[in-house]
C-alpha atoms as a PDB file:
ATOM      1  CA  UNK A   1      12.646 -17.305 -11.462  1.00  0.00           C
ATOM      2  CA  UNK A   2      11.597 -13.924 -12.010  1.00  0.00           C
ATOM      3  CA  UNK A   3      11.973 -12.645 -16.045  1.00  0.00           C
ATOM      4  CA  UNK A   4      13.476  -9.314 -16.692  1.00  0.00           C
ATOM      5  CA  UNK A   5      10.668  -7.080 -18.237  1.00  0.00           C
ATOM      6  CA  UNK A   6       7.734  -9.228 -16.516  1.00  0.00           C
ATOM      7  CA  UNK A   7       5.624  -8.260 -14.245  1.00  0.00           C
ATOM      8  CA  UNK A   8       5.747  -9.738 -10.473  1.00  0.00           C
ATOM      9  CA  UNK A   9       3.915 -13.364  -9.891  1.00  0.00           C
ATOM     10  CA  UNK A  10       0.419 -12.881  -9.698  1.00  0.00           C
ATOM     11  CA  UNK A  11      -2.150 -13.877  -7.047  1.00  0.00           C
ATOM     12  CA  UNK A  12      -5.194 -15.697  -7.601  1.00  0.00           C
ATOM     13  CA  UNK A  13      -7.709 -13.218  -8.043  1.00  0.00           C
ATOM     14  CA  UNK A  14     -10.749 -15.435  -7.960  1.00  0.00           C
ATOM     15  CA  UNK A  15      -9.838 -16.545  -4.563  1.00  0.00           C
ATOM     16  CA  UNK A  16     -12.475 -15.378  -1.561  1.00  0.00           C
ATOM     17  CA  UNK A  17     -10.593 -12.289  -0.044  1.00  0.00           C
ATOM     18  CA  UNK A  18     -10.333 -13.764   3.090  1.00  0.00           C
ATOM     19  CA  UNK A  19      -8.202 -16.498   1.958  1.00  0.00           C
ATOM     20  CA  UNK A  20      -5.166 -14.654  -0.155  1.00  0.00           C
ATOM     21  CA  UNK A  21      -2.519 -12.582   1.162  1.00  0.00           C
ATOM     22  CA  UNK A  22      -1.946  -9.214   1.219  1.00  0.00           C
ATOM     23  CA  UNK A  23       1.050  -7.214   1.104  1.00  0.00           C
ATOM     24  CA  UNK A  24       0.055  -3.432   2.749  1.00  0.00           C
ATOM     25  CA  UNK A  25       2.778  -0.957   1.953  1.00  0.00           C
ATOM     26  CA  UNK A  26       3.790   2.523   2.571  1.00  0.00           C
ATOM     27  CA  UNK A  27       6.926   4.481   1.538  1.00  0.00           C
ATOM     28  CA  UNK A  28       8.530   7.862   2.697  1.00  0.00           C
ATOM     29  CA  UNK A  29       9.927   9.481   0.146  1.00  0.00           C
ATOM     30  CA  UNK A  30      12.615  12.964  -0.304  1.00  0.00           C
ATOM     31  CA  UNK A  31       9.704  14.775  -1.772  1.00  0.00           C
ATOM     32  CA  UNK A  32       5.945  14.200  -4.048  1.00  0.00           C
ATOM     33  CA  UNK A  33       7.622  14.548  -7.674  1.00  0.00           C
ATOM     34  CA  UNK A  34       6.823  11.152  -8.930  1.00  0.00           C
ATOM     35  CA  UNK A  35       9.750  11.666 -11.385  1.00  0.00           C
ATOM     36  CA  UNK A  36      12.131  12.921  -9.403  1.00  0.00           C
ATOM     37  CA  UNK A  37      12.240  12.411  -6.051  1.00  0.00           C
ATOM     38  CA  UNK A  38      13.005   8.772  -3.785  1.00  0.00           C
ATOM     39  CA  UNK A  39      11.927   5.900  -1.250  1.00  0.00           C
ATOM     40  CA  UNK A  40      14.007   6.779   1.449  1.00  0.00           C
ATOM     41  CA  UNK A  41      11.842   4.045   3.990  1.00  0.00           C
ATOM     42  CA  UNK A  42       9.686   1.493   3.690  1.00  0.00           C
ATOM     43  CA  UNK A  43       6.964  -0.434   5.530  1.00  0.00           C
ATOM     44  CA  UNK A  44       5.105  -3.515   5.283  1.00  0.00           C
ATOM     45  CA  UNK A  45       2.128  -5.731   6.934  1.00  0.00           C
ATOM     46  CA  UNK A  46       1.382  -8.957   5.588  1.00  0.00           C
ATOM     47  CA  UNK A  47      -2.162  -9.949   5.774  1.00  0.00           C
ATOM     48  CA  UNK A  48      -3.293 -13.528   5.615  1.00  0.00           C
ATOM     49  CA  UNK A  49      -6.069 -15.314   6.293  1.00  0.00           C
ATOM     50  CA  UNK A  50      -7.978 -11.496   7.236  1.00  0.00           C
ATOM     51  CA  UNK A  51      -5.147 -11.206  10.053  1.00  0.00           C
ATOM     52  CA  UNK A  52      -2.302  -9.092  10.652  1.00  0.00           C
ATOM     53  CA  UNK A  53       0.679 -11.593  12.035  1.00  0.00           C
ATOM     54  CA  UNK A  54       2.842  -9.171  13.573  1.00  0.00           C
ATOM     55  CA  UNK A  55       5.845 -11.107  13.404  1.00  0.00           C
ATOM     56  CA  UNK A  56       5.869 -10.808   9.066  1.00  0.00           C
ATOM     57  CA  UNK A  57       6.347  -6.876   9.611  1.00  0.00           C
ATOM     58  CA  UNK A  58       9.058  -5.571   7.446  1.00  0.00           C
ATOM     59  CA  UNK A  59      10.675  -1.720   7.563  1.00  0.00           C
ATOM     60  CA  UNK A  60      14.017  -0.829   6.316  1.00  0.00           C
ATOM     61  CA  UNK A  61      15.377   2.675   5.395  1.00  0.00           C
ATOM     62  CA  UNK A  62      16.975   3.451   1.975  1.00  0.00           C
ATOM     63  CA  UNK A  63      19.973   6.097   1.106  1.00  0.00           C
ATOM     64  CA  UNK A  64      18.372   8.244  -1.232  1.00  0.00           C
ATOM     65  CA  UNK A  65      20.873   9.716  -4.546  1.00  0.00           C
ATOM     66  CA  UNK A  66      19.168  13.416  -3.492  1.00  0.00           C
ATOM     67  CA  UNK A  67      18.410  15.338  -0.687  1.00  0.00           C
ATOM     68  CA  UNK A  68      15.211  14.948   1.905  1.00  0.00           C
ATOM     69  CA  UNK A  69      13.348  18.089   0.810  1.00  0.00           C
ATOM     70  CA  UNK A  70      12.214  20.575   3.183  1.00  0.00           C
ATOM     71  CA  UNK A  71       8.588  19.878   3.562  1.00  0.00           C
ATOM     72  CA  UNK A  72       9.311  16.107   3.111  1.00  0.00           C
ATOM     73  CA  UNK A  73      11.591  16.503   6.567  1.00  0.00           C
ATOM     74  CA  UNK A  74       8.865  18.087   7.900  1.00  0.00           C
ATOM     75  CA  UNK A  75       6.297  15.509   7.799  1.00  0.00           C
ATOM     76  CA  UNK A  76       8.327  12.427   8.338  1.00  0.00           C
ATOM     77  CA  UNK A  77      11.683  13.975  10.014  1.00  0.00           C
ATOM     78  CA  UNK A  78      13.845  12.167   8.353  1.00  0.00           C
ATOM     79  CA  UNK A  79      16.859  13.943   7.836  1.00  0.00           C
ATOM     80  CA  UNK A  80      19.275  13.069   4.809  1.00  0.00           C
ATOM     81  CA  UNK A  81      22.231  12.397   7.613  1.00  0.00           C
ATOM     82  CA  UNK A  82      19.800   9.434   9.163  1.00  0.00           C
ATOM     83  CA  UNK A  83      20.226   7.636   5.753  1.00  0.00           C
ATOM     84  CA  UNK A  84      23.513   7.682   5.339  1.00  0.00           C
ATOM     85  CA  UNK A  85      24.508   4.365   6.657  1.00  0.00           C
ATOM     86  CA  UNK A  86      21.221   2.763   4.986  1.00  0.00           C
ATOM     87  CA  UNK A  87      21.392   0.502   1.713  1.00  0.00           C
ATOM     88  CA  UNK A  88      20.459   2.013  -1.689  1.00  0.00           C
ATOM     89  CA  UNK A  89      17.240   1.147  -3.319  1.00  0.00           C
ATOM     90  CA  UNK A  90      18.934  -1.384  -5.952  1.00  0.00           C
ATOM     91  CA  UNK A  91      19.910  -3.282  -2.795  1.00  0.00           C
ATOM     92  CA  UNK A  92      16.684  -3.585  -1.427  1.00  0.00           C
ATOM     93  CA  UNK A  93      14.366  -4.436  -4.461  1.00  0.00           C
ATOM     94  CA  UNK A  94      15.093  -7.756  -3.938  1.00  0.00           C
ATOM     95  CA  UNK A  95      13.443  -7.669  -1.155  1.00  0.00           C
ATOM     96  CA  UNK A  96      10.211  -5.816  -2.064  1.00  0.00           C
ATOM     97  CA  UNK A  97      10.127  -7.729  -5.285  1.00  0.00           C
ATOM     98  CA  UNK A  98       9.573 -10.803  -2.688  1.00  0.00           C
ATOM     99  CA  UNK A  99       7.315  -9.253  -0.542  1.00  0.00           C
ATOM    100  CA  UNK A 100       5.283  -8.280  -3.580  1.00  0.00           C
ATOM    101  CA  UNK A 101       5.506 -11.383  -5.401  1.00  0.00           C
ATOM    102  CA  UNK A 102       2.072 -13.909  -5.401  1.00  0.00           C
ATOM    103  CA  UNK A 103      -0.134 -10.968  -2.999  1.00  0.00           C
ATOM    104  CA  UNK A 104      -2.228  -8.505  -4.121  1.00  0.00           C
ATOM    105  CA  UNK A 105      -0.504  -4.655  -3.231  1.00  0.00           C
ATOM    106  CA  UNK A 106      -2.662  -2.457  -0.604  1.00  0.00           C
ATOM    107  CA  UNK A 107      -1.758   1.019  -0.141  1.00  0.00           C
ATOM    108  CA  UNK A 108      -3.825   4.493   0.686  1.00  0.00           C
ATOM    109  CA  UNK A 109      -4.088   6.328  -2.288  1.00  0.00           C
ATOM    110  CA  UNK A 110      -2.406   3.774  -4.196  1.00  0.00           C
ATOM    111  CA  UNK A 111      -1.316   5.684  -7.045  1.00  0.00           C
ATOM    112  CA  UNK A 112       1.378   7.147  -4.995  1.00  0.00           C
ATOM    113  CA  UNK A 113       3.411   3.783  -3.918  1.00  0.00           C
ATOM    114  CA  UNK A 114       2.592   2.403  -7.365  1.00  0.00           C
ATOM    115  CA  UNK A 115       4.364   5.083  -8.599  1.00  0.00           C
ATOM    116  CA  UNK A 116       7.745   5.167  -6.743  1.00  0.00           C
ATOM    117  CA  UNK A 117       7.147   1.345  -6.133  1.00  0.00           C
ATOM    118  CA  UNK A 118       7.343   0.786 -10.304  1.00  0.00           C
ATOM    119  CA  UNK A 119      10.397   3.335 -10.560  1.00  0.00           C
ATOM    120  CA  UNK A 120      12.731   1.309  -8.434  1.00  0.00           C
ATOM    121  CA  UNK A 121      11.473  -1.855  -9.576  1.00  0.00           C
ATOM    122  CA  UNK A 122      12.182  -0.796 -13.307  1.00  0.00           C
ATOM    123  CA  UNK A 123      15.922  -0.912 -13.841  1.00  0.00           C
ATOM    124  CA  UNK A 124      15.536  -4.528 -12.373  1.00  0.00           C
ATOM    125  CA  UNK A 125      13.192  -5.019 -15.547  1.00  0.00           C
ATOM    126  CA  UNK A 126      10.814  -5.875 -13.392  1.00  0.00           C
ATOM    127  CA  UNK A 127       7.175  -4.249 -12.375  1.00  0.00           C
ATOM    128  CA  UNK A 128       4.292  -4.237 -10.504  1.00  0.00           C
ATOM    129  CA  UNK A 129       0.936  -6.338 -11.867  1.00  0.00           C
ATOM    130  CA  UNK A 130      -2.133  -4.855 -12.272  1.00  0.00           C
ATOM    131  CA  UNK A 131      -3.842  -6.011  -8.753  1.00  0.00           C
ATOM    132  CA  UNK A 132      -4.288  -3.476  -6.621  1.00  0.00           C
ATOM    133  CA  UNK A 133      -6.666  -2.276  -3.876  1.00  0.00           C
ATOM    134  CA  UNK A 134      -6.415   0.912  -2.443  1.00  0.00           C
ATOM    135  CA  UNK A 135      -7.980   1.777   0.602  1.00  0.00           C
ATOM    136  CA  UNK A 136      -8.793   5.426   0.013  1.00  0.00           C
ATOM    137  CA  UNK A 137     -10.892   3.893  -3.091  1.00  0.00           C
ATOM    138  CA  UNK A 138     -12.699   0.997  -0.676  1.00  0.00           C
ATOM    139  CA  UNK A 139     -13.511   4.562   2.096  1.00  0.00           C
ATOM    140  CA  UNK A 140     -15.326   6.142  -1.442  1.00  0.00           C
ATOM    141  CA  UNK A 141     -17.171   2.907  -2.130  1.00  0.00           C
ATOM    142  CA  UNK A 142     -18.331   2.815   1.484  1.00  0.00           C
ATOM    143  CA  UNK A 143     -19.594   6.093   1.019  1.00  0.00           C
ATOM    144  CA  UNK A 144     -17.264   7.516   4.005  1.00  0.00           C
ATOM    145  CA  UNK A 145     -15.025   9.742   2.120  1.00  0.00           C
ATOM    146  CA  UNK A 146     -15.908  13.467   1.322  1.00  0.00           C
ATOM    147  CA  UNK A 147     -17.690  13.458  -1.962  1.00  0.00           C
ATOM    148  CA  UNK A 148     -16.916  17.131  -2.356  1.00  0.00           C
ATOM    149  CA  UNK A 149     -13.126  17.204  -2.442  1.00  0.00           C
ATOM    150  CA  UNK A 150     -11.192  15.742  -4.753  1.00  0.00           C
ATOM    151  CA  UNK A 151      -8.332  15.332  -1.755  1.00  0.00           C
ATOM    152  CA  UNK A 152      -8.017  11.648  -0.906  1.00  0.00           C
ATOM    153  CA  UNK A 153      -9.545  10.765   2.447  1.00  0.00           C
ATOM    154  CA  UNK A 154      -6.541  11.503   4.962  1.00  0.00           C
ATOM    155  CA  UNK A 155      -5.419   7.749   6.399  1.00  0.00           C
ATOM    156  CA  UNK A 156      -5.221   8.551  10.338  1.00  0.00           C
ATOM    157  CA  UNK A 157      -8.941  10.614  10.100  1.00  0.00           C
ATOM    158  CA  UNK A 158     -10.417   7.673   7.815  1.00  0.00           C
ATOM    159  CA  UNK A 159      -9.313   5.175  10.680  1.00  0.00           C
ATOM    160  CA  UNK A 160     -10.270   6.974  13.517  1.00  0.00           C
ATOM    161  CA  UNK A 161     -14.169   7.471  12.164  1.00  0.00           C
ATOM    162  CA  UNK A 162     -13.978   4.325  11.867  1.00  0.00           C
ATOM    163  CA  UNK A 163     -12.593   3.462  15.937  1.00  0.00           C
ATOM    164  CA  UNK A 164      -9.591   2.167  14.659  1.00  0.00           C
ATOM    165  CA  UNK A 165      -5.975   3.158  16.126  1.00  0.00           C
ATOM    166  CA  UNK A 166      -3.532   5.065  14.189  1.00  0.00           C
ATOM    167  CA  UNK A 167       0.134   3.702  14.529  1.00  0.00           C
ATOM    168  CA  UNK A 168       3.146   5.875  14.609  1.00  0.00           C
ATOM    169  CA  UNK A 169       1.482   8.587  12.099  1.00  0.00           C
ATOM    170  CA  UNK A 170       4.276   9.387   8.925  1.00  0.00           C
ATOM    171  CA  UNK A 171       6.206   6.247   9.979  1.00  0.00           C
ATOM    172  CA  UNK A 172       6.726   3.996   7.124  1.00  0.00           C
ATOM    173  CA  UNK A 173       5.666   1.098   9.263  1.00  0.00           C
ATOM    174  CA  UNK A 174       3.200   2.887  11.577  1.00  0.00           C
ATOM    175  CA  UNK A 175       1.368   3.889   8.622  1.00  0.00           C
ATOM    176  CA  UNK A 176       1.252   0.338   7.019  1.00  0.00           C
ATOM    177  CA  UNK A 177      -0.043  -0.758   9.563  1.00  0.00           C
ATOM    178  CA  UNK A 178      -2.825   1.677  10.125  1.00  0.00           C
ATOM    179  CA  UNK A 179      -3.855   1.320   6.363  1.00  0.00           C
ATOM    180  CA  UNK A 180      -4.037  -3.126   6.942  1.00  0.00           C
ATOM    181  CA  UNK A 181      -6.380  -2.484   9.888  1.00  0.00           C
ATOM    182  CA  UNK A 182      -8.581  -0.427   7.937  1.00  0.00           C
ATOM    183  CA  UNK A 183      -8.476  -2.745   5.041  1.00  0.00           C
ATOM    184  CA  UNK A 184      -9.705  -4.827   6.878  1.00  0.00           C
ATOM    185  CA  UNK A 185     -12.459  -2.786   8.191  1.00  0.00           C
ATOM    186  CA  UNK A 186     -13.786  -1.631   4.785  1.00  0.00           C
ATOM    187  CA  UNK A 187     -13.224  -4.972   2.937  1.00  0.00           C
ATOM    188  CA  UNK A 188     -15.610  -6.279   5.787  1.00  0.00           C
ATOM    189  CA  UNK A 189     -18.115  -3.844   5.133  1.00  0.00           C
ATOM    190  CA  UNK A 190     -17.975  -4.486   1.642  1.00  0.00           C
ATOM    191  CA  UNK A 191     -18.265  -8.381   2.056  1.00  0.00           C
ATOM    192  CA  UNK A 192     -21.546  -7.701   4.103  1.00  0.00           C
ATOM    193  CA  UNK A 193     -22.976  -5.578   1.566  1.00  0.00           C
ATOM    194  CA  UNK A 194     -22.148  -8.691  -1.115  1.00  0.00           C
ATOM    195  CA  UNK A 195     -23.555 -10.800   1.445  1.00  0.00           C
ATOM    196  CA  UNK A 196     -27.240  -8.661   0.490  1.00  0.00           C
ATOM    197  CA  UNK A 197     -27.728  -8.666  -2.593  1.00  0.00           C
ATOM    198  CA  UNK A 198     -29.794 -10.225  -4.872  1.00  0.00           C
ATOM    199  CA  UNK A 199     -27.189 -12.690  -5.780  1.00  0.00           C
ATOM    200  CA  UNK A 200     -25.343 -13.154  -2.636  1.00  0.00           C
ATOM    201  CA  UNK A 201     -21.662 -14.838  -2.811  1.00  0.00           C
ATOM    202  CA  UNK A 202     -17.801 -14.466  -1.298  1.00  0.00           C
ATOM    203  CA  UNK A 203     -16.635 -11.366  -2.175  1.00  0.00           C
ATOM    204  CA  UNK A 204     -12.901 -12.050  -3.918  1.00  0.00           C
ATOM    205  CA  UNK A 205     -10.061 -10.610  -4.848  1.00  0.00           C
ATOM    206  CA  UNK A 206     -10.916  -9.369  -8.084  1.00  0.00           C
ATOM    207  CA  UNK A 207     -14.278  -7.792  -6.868  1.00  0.00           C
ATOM    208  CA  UNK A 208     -12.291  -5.596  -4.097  1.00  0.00           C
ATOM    209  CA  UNK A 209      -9.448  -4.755  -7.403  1.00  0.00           C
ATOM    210  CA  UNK A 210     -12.514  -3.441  -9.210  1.00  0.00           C
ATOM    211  CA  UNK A 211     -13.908  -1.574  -6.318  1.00  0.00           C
ATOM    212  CA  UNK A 212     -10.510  -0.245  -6.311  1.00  0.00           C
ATOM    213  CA  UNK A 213     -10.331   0.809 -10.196  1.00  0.00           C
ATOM    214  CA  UNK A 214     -14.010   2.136 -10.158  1.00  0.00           C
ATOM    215  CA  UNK A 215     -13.868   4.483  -7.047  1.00  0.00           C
ATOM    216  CA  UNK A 216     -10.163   5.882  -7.870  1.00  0.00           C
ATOM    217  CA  UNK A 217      -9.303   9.194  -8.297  1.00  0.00           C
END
């Protein structure tokens, strides 16, 4: 039973990466005010056990209180009219607040689903714990972002340097999808790089959380 004001069950965080579950998630939103504007869809990829299951997918749309904004539309195309029939965000924290509850939260530039994530989790009393990885951290740490922009490394570029496919690009889903694969990539690379050091040992949850922290933006 989940206590009003408490953050979401934890995950083990001393548990070998490999063997705890992710949950990857993107949002679409009406706009990039992280005060303002809405989720208006959703996507999620499960990853357990270093594997995608495709079956554990989730993606719903969400009526937003305020319009799509212009250049929002333009990037993800959906129109305010395609919502209308969709459930409001109250109705579907329930259902993040499961899929979030026990994994660790990946996302591409983090900061940005943490953001509208925490918002619609709040008047629940609920929020988001601290563990985190982000993926556009884990591409700094690899040393395959641009060190001389302070832009985050763009998701479907970051995958495709790296020969992975890009899925349905600005689609909620699509793009959760695309960001587990290259989790997976760079948490690889990072566990072979543990693997060589002068004290080699599983790299864990908690290590690829600090990777996270260290190498955000």
């Amino acid at each position: 039973m989940l206590r009003r004001g408490q953050p979401l069950p934890a995950p083990d965080l001393s548990r070998p990466w490999r063997a705890a579950e992710f949950c990857v998630i993107d949002v679409e939103t009406t706009g990039l005010d992280l005060r303002r504007d809405e989720i208006i869809a959703y996507g999620a990829a499960i990853v357990t056990g270093a594997r995608i299951p495709f079956g554990r997918a989730t993606y719903g749309l969400v009526r937003p209180s305020r319009p799509v904004s212009v250049p929002a539309l333009a990037v993800h195309t959906l129109r305010t009219t395609d919502l209308a029939e969709a459930p409001t965000i109250d109705q579907v924290v329930p259902e993040l607040a499961d899929l979030l509850s026990g994994r660790v939260l990946v996302a591409h530039a983090a900061w940005i689903e943490r953001a509208f994530l925490n918002r619609a989790l709040r008047p629940h009393g609920l929020r988001l714990g601290r563990a985190t990885v982000d993926t556009a951290a884990l591409m700094r740490a690899c040393r395959l972002a641009d060190r001389h922009t302070d832009e985050e490394p763009n998701l479907e570029a970051a995958s495709r340097r790296l020969g992975l496919p890009v899925h349905t690009p600005h689609h909620a889903l699509g793009d959760a999808f695309t960001t587990a694969q290259l989790f997976l990539a760079l948490a690889t690379r990072l566990e072979t790089s543990a693997a060589r050091g002068r004290k080699p040992r599983p790299l864990t949850v908690r290590d690829l959380c600090a990777i996270s922290r260290h190498h955000r933006r």
